[in-house]
Every structure is written in C-alpha cells, then in structure tokens.
PDB file of N, CA and C in Angstrom:
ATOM      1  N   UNK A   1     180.065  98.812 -11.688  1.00  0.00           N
ATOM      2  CA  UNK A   1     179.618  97.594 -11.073  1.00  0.00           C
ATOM      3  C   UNK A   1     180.147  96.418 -11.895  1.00  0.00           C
ATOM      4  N   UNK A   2     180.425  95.638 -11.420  1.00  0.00           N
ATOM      5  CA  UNK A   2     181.280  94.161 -12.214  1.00  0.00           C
ATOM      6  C   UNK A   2     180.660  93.656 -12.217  1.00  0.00           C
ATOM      7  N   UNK A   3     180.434  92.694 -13.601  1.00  0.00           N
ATOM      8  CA  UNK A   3     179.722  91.554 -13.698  1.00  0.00           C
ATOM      9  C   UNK A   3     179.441  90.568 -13.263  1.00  0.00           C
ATOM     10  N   UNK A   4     180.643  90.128 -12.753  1.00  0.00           N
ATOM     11  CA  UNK A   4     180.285  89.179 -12.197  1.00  0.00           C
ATOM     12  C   UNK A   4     179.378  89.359 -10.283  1.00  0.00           C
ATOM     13  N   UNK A   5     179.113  90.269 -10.157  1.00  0.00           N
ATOM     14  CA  UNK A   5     178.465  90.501  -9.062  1.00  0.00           C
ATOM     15  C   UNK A   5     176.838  90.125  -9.066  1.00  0.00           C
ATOM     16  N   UNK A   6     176.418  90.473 -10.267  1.00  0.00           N
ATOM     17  CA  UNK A   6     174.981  90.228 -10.978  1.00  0.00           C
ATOM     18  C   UNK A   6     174.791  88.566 -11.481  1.00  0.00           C
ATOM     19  N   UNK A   7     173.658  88.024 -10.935  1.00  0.00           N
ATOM     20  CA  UNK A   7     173.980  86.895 -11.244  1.00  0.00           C
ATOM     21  C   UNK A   7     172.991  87.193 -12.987  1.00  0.00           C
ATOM     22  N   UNK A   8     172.828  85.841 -13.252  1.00  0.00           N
ATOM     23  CA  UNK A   8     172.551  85.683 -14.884  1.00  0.00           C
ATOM     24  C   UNK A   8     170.846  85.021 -14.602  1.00  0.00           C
ATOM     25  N   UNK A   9     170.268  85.326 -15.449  1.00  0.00           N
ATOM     26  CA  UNK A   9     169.428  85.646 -15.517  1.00  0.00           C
ATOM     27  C   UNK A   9     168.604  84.119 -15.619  1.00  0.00           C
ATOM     28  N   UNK A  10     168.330  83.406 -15.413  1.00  0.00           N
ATOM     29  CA  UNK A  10     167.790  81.751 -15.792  1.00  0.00           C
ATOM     30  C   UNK A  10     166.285  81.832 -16.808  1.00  0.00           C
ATOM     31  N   UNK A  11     167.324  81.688 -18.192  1.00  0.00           N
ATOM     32  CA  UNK A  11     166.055  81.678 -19.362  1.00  0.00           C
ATOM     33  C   UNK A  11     165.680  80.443 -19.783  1.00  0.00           C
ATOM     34  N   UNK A  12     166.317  79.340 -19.804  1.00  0.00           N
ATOM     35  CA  UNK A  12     166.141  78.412 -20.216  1.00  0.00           C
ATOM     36  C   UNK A  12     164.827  77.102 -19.230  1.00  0.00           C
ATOM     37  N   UNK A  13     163.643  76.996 -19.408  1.00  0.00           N
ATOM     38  CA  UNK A  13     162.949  76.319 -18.949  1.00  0.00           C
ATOM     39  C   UNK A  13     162.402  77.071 -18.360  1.00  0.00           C
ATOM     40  N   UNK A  14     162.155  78.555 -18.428  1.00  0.00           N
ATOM     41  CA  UNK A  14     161.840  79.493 -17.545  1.00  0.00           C
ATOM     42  C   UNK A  14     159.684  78.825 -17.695  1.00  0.00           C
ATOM     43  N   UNK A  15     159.228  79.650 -18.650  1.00  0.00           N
ATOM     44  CA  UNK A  15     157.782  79.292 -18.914  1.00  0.00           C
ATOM     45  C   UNK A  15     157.946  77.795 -18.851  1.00  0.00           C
ATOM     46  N   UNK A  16     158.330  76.364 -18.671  1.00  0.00           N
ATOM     47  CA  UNK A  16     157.365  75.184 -18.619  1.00  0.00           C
ATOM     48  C   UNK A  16     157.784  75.567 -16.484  1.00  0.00           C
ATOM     49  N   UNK A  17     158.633  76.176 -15.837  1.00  0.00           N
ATOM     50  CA  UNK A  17     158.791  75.887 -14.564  1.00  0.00           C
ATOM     51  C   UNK A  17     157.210  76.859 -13.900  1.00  0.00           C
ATOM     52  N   UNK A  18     157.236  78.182 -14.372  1.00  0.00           N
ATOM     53  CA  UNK A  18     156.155  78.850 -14.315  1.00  0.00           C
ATOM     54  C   UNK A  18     154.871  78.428 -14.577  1.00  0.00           C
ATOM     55  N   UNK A  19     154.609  77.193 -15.319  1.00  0.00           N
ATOM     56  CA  UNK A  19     153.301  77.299 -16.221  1.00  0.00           C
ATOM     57  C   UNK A  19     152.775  75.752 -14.741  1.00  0.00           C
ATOM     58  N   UNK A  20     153.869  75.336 -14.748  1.00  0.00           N
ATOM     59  CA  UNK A  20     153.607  74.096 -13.522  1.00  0.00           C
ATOM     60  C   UNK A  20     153.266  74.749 -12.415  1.00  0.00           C
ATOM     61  N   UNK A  21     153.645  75.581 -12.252  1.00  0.00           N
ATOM     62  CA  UNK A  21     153.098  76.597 -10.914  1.00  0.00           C
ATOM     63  C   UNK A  21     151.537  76.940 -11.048  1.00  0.00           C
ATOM     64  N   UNK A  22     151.742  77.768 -11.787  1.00  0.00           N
ATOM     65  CA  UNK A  22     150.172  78.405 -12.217  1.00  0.00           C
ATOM     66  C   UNK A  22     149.231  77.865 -12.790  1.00  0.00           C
ATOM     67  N   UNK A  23     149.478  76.771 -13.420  1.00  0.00           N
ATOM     68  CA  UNK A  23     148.605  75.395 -13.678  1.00  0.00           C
ATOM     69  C   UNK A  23     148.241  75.088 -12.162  1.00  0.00           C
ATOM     70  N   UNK A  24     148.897  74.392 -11.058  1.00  0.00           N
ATOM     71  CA  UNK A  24     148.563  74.074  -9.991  1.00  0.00           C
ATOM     72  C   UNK A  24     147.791  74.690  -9.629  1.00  0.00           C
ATOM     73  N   UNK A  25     147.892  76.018  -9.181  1.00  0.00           N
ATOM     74  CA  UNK A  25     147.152  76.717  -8.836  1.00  0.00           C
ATOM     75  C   UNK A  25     145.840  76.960  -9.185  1.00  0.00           C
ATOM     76  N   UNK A  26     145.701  77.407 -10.474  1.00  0.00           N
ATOM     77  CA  UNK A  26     144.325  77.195 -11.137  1.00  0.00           C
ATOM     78  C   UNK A  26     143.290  76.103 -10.683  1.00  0.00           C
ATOM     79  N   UNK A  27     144.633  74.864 -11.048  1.00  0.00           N
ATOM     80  CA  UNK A  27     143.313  73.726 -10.523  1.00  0.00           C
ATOM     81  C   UNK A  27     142.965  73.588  -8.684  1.00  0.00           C
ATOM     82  N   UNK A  28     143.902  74.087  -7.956  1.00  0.00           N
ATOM     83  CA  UNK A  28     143.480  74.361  -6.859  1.00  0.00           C
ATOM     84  C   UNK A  28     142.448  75.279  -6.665  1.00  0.00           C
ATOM     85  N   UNK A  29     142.329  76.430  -7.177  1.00  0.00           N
ATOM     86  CA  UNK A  29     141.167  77.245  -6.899  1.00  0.00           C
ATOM     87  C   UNK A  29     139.919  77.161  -7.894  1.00  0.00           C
ATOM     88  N   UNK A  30     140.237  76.302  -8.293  1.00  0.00           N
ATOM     89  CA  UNK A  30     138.851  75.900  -9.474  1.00  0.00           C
ATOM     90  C   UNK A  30     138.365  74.721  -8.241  1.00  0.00           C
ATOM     91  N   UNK A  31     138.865  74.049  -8.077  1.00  0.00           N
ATOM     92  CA  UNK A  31     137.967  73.059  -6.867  1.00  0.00           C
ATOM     93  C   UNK A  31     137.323  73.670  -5.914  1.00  0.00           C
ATOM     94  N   UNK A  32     138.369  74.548  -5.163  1.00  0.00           N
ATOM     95  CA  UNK A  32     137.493  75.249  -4.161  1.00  0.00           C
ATOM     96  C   UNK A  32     136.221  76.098  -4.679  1.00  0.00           C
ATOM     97  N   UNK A  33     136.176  76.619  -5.739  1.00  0.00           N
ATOM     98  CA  UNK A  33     135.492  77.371  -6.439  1.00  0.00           C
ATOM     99  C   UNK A  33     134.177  76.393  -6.562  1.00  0.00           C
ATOM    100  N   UNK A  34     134.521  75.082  -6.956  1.00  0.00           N
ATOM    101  CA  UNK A  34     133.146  74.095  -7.258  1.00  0.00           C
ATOM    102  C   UNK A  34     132.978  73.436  -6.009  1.00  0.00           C
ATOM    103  N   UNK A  35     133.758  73.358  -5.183  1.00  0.00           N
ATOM    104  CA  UNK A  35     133.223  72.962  -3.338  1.00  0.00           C
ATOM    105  C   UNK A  35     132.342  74.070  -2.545  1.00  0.00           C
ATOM    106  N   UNK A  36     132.821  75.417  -3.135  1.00  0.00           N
ATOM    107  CA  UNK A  36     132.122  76.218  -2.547  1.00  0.00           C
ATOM    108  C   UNK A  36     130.631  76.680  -2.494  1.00  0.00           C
ATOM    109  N   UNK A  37     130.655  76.097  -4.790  1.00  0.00           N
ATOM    110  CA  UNK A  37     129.355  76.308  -5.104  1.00  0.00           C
ATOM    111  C   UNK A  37     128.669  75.423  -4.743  1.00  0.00           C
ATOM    112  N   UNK A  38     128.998  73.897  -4.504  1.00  0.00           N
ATOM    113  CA  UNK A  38     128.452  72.987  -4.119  1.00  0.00           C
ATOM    114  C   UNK A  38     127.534  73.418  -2.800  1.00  0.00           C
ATOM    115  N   UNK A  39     128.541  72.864  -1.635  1.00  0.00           N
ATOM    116  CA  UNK A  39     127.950  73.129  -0.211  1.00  0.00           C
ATOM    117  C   UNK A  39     127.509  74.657  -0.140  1.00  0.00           C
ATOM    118  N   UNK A  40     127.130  75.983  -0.943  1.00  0.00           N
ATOM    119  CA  UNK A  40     127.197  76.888  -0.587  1.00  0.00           C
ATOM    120  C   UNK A  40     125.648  77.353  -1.697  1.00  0.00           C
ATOM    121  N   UNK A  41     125.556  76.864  -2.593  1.00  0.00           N
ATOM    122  CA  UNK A  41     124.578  76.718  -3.280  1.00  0.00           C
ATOM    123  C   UNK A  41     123.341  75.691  -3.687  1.00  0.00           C
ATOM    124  N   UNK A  42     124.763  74.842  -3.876  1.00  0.00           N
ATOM    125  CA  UNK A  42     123.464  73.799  -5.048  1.00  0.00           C
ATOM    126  C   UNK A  42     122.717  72.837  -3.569  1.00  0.00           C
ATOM    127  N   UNK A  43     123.257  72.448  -2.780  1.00  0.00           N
ATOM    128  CA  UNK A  43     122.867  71.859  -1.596  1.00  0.00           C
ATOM    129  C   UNK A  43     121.875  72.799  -0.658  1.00  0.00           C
ATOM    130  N   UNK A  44     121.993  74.057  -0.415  1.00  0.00           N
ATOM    131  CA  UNK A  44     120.726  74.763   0.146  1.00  0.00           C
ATOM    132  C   UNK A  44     119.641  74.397  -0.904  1.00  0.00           C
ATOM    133  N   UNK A  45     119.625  74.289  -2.220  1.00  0.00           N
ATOM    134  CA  UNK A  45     118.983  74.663  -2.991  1.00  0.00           C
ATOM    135  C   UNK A  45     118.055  73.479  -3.477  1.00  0.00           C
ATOM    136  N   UNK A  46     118.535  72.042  -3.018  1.00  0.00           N
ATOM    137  CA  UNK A  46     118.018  70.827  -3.185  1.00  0.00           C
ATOM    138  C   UNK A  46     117.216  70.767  -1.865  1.00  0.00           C
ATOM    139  N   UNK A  47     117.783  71.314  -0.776  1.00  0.00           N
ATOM    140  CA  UNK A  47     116.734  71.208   0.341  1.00  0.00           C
ATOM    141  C   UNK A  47     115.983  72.257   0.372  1.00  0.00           C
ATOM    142  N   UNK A  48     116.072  73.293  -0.531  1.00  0.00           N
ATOM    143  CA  UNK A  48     114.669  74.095  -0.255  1.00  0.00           C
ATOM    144  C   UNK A  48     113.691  73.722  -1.257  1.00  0.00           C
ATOM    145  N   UNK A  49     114.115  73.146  -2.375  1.00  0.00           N
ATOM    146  CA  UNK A  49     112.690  72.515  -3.201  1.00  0.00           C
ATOM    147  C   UNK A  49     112.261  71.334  -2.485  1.00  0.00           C
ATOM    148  N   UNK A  50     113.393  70.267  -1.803  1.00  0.00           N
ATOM    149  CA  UNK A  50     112.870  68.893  -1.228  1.00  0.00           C
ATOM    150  C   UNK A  50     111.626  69.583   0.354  1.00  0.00           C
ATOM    151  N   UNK A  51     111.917  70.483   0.679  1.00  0.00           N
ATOM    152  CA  UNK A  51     110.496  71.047   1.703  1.00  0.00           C
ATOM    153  C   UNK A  51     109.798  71.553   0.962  1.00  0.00           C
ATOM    154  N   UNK A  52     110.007  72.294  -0.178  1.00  0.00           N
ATOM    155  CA  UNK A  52     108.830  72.957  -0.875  1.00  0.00           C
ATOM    156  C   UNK A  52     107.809  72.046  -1.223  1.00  0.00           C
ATOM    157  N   UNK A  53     108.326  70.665  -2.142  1.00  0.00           N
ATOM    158  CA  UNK A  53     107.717  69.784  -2.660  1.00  0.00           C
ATOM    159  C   UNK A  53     107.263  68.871  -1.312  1.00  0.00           C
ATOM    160  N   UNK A  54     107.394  68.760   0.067  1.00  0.00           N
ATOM    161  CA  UNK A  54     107.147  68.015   0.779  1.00  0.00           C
ATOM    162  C   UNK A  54     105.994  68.124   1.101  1.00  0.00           C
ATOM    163  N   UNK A  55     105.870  69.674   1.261  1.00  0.00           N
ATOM    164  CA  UNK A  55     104.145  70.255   1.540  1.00  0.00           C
ATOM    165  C   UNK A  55     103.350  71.111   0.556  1.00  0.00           C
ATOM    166  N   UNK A  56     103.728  70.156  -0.606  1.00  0.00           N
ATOM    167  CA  UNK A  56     102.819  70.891  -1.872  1.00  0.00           C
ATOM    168  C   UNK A  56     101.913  70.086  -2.227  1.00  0.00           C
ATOM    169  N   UNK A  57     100.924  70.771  -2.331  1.00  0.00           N
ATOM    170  CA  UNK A  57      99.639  69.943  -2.558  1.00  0.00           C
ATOM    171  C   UNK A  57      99.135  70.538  -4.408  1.00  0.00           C
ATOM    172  N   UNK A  58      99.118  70.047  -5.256  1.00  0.00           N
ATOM    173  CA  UNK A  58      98.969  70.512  -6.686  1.00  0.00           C
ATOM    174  C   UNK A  58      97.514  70.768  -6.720  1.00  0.00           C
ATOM    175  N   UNK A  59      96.566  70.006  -6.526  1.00  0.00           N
ATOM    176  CA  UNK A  59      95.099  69.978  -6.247  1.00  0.00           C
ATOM    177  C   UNK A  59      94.590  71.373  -5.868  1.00  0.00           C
ATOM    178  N   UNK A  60      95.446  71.666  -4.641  1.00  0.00           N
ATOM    179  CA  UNK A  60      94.821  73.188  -3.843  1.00  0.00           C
ATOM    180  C   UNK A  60      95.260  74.263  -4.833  1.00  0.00           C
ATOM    181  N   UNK A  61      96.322  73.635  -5.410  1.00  0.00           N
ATOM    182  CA  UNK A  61      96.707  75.381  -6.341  1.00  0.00           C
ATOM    183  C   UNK A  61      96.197  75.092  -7.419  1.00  0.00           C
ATOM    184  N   UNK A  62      95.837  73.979  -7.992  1.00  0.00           N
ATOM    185  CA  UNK A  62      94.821  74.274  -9.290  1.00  0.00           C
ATOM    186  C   UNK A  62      93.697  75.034  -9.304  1.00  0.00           C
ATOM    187  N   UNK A  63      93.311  74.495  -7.994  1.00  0.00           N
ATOM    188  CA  UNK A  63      91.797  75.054  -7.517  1.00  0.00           C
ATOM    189  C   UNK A  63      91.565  76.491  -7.277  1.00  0.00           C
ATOM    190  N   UNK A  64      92.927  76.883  -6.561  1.00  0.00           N
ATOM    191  CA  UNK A  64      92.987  78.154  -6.403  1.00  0.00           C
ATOM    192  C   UNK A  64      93.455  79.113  -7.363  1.00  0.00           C
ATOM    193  N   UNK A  65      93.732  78.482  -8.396  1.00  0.00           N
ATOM    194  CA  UNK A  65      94.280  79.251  -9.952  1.00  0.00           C
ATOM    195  C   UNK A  65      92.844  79.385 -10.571  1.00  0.00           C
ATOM    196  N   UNK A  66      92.135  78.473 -10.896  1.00  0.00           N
ATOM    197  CA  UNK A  66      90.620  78.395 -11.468  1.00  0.00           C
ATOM    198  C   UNK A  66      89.797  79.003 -10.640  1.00  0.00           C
ATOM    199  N   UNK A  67      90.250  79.525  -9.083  1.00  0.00           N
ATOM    200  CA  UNK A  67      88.877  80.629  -9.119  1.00  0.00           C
ATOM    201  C   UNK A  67      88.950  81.842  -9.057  1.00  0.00           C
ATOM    202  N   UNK A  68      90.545  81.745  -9.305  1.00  0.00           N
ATOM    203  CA  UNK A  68      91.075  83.456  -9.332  1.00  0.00           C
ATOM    204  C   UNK A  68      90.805  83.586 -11.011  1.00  0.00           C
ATOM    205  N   UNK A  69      90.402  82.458 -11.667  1.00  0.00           N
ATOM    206  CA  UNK A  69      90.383  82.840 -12.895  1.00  0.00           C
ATOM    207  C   UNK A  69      91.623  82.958 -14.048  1.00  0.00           C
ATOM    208  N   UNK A  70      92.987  82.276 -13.168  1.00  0.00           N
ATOM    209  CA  UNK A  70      93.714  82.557 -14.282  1.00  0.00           C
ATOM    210  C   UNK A  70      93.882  81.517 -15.538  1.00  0.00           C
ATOM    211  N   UNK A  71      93.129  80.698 -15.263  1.00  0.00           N
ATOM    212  CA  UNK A  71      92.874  79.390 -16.254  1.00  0.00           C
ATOM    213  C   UNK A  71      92.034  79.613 -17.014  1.00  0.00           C
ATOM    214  N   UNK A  72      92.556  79.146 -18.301  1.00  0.00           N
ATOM    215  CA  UNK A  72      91.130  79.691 -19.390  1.00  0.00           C
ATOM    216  C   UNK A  72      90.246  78.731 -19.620  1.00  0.00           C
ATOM    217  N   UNK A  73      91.361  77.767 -19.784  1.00  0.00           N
ATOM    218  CA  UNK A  73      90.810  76.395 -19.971  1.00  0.00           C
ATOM    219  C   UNK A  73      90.101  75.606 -19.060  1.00  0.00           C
ATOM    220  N   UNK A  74      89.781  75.862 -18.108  1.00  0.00           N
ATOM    221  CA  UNK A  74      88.820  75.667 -16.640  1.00  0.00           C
ATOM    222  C   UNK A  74      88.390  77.111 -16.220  1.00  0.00           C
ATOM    223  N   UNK A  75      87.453  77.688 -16.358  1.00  0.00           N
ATOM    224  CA  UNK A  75      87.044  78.452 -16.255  1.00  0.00           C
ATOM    225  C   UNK A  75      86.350  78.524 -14.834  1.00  0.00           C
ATOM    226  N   UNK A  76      86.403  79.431 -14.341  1.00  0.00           N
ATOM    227  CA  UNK A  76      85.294  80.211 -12.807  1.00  0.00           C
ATOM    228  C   UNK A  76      84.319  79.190 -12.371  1.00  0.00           C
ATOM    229  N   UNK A  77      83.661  78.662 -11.486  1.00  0.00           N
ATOM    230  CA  UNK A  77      82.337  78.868 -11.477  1.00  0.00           C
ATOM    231  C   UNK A  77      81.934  79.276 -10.384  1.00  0.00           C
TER     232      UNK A  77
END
C-alpha cells in the first residue's frame, strides 16, 4: 500500500479542537440537566408546600399532639 494513499494523521491542535467540542457539550447538558430539575422538581415542590401551608392550621396540630400525649412539656388533660 503507498503512502501516499493514507492521509496523515492531524496532531497538531488536535485536544484544544476536541476540548471546544466537549466543553460545549457539557455545558449544554448541564442546563438541561438544571431546567429539568427545575420545572421537574423544585417547582412541583414549591406548590406542594404553598397548598400544604395554605390549609394548615398549627393550633389544631398542637392540640392534637398534646392529647395524643406526645408533648411533654404540655401534658394530657
């Protein structure tokens, strides 16, 4: 096989042309990665405490902690 049929091999600038690639990339799927957790997590997760806290009453569950007794410091009566 003759040499010159094979081309040559391109070493020079090889890793900074590669690293611009795969840099891109990274930061492309690192966003999606924090868009996903966003709308896919942290946002269900603000509206299920913002209803939790909408119809929480602290009063009724104190009351109902002190007669189940798990309060020491307010005890039964």
């Amino acid at each position: 096989m003759p040499a010159a049929l094979l081309p040559k091999p391109q070493m020079r600038g090889l890793l900074a042309r590669r690293m611009k690639f795969h840099l891109l990339g990274a930061f492309l799927v690192s966003v999606g990665c924090a868009t996903l957790y966003k709308f896919g997590v942290a946002e269900p997760r603000k509206r299920a405490y913002a209803q939790f806290y909408r119809h929480y009453d602290p009063v009724k569950d104190f009351e109902a902690m002190k007669a189940a007794g798990v309060l020491e410091s307010a005890p039964a009566k």
